[in-house]
C-alpha atoms as a PDB file:
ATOM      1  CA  UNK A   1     106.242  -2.480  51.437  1.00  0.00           C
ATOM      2  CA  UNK A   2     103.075  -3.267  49.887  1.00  0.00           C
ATOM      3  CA  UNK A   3     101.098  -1.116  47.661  1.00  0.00           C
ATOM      4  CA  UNK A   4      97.829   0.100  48.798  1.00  0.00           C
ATOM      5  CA  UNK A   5      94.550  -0.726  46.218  1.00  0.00           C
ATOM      6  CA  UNK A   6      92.574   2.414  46.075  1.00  0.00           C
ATOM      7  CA  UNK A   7      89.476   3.090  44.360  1.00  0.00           C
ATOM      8  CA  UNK A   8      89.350   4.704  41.036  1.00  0.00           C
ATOM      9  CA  UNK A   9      87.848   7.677  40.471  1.00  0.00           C
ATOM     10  CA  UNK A  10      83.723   8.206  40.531  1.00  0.00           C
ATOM     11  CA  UNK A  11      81.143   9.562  38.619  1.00  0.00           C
ATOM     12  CA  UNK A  12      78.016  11.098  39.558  1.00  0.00           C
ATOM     13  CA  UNK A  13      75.128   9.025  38.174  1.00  0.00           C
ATOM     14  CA  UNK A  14      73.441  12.233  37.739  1.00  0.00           C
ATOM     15  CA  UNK A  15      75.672  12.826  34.974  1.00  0.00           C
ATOM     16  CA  UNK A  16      74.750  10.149  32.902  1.00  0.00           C
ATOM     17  CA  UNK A  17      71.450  10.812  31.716  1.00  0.00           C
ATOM     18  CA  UNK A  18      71.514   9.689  27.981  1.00  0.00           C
ATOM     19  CA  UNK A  19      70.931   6.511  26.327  1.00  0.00           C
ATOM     20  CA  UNK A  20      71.103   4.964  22.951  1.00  0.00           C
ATOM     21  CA  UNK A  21      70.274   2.003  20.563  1.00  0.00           C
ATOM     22  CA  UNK A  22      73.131   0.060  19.712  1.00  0.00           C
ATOM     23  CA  UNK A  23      73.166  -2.771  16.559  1.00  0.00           C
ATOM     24  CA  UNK A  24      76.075  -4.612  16.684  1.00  0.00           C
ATOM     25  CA  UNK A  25      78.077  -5.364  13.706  1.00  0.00           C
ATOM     26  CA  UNK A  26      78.223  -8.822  12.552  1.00  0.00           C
ATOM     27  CA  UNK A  27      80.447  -9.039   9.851  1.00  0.00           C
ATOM     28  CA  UNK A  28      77.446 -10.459   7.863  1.00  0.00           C
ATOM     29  CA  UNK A  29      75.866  -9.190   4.802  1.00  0.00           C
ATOM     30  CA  UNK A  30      72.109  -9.612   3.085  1.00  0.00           C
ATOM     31  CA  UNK A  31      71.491 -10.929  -0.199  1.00  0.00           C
ATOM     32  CA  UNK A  32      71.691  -7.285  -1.602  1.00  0.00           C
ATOM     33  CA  UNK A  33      75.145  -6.690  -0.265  1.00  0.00           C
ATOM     34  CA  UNK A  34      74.183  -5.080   2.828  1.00  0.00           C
ATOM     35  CA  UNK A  35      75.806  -4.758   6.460  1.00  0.00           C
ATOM     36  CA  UNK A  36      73.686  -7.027   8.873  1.00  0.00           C
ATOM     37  CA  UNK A  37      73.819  -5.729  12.615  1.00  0.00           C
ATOM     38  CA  UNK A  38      72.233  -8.074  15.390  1.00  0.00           C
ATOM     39  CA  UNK A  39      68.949  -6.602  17.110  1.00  0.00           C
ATOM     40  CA  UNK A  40      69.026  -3.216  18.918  1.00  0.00           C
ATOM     41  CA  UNK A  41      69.850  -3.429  22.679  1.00  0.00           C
ATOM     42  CA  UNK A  42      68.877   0.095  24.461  1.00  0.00           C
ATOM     43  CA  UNK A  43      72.672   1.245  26.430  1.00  0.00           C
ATOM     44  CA  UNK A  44      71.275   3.392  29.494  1.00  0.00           C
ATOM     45  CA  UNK A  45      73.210   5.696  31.948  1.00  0.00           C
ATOM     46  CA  UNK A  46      75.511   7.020  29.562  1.00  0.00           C
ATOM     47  CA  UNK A  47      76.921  10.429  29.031  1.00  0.00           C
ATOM     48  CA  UNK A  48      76.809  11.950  25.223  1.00  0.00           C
ATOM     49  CA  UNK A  49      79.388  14.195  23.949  1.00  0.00           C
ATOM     50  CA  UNK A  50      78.490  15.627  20.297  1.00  0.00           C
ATOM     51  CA  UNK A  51      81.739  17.814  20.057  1.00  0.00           C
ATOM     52  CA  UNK A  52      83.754  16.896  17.056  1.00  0.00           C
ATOM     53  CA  UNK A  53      86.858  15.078  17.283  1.00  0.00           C
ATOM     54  CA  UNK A  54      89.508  16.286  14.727  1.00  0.00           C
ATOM     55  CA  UNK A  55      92.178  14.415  13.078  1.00  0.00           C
ATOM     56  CA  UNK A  56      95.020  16.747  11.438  1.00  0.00           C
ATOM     57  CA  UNK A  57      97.941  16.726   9.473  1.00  0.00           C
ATOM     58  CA  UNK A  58     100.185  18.603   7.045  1.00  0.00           C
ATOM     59  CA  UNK A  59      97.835  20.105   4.956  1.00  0.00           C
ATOM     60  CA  UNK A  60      94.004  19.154   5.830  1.00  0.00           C
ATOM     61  CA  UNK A  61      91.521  18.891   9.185  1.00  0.00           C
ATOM     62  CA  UNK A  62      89.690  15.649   9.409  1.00  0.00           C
ATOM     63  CA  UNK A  63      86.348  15.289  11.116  1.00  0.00           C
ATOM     64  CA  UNK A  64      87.298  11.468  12.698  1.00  0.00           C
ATOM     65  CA  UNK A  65      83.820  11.611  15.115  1.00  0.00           C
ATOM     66  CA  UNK A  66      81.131  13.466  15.177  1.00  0.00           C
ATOM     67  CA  UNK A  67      80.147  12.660  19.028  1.00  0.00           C
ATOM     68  CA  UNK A  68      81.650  10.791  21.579  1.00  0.00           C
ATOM     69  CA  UNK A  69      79.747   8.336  24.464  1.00  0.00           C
ATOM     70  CA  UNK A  70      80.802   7.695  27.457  1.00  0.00           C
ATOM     71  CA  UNK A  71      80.097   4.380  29.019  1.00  0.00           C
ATOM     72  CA  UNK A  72      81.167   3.860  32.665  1.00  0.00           C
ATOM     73  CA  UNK A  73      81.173   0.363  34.040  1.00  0.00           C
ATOM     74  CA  UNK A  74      80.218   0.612  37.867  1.00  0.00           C
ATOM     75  CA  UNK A  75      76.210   2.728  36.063  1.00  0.00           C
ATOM     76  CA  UNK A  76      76.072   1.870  32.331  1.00  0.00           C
ATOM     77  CA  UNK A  77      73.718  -1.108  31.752  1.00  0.00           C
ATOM     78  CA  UNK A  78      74.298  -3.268  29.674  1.00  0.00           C
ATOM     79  CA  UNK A  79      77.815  -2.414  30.134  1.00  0.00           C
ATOM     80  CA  UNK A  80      78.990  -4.360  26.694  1.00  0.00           C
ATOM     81  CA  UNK A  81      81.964  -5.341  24.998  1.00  0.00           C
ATOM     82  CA  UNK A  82      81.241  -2.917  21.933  1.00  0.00           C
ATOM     83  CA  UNK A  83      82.577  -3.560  18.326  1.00  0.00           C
ATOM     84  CA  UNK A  84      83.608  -1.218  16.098  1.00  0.00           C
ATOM     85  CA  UNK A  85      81.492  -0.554  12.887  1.00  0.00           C
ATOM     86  CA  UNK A  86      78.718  -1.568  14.776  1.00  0.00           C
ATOM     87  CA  UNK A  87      75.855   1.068  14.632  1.00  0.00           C
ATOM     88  CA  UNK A  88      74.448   3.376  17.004  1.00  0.00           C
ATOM     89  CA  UNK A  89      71.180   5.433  17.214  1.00  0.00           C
ATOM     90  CA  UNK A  90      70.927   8.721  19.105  1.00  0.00           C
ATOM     91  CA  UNK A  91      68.639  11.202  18.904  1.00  0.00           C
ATOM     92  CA  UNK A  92      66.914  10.067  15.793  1.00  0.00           C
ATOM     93  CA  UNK A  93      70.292   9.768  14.071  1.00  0.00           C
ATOM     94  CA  UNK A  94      72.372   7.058  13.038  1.00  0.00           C
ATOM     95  CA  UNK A  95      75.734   6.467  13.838  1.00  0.00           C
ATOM     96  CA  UNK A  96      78.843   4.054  12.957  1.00  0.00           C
ATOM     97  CA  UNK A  97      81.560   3.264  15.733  1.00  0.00           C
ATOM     98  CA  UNK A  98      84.864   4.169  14.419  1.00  0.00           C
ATOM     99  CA  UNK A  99      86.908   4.161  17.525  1.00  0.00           C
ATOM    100  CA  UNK A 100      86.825   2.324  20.907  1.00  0.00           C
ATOM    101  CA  UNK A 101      88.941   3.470  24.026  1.00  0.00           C
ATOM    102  CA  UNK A 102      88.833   1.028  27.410  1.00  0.00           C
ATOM    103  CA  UNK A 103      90.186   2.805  30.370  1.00  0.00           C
ATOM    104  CA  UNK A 104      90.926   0.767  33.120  1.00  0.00           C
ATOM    105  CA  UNK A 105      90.945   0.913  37.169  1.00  0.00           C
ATOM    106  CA  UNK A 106      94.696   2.930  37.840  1.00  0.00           C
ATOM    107  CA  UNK A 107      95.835  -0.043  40.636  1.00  0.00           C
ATOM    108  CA  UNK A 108      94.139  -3.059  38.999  1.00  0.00           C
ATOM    109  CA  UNK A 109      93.345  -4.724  35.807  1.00  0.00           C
ATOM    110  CA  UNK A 110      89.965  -4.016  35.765  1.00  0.00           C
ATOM    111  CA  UNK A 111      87.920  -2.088  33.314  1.00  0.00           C
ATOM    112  CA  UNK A 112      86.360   1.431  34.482  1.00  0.00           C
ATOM    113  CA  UNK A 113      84.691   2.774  31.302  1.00  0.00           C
ATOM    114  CA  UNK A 114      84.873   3.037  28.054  1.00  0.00           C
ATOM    115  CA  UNK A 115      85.024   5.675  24.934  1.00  0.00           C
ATOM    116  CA  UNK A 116      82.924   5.163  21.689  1.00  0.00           C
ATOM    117  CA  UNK A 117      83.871   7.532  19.368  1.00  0.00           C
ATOM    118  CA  UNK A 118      80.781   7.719  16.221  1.00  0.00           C
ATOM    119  CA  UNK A 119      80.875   9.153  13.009  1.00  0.00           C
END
């Protein structure tokens, strides 16, 4: 019995109305000791999330993003291969990837979207 491919789920394009300026990190630094990120590309057809995203354990709460972005494959474009500690602008603020989450198709190995979670 073979097992049927189906497709994964969608998402409205409609939802994905932000965008963002995104520096990746290049592991580089200036004379002065500091971080050198590659020029800005402009990510479009994302969806923002600025809820927090809280890390806890015996006795404290840590804040480990301040926003998360959604980036799906089949609307995002560019739809990169994002590094972490690379740095992201968003509504006139900066931000610093500190987590990356791929999610792929359910039936096949093939990437669907992707989490960036900034602090």
């Amino acid at each position: 019995m073979s097992r049927r491919k189906r497709a994964a789920l969608t998402v409205d394009p409609n939802w994905l109305v932000d965008s963002f300026e995104y520096h990746e990190y290049t592991g580089e630094k200036d004379t002065f000791g500091k971080v050198k990120y590659a020029d800005p590309v402009t990510v479009r057809n994302v969806r923002i999330d600025y809820s927090k995203v809280w890390k806890r354990n015996k006795t404290e709460a840590v804040v480990t993003a301040n926003a998360v972005i959604f980036c799906v494959a089949s609307h995002t474009t560019p739809f990169l291969d994002f590094k972490e500690q690379s740095k992201v602008e968003m509504d006139g603020k900066e931000y610093i990837i500190q987590k990356i989450i791929k999610n792929k198709e359910p039936y096949h190995d093939t990437l669907w979207s992707i989490e960036l979670e900034v602090i």
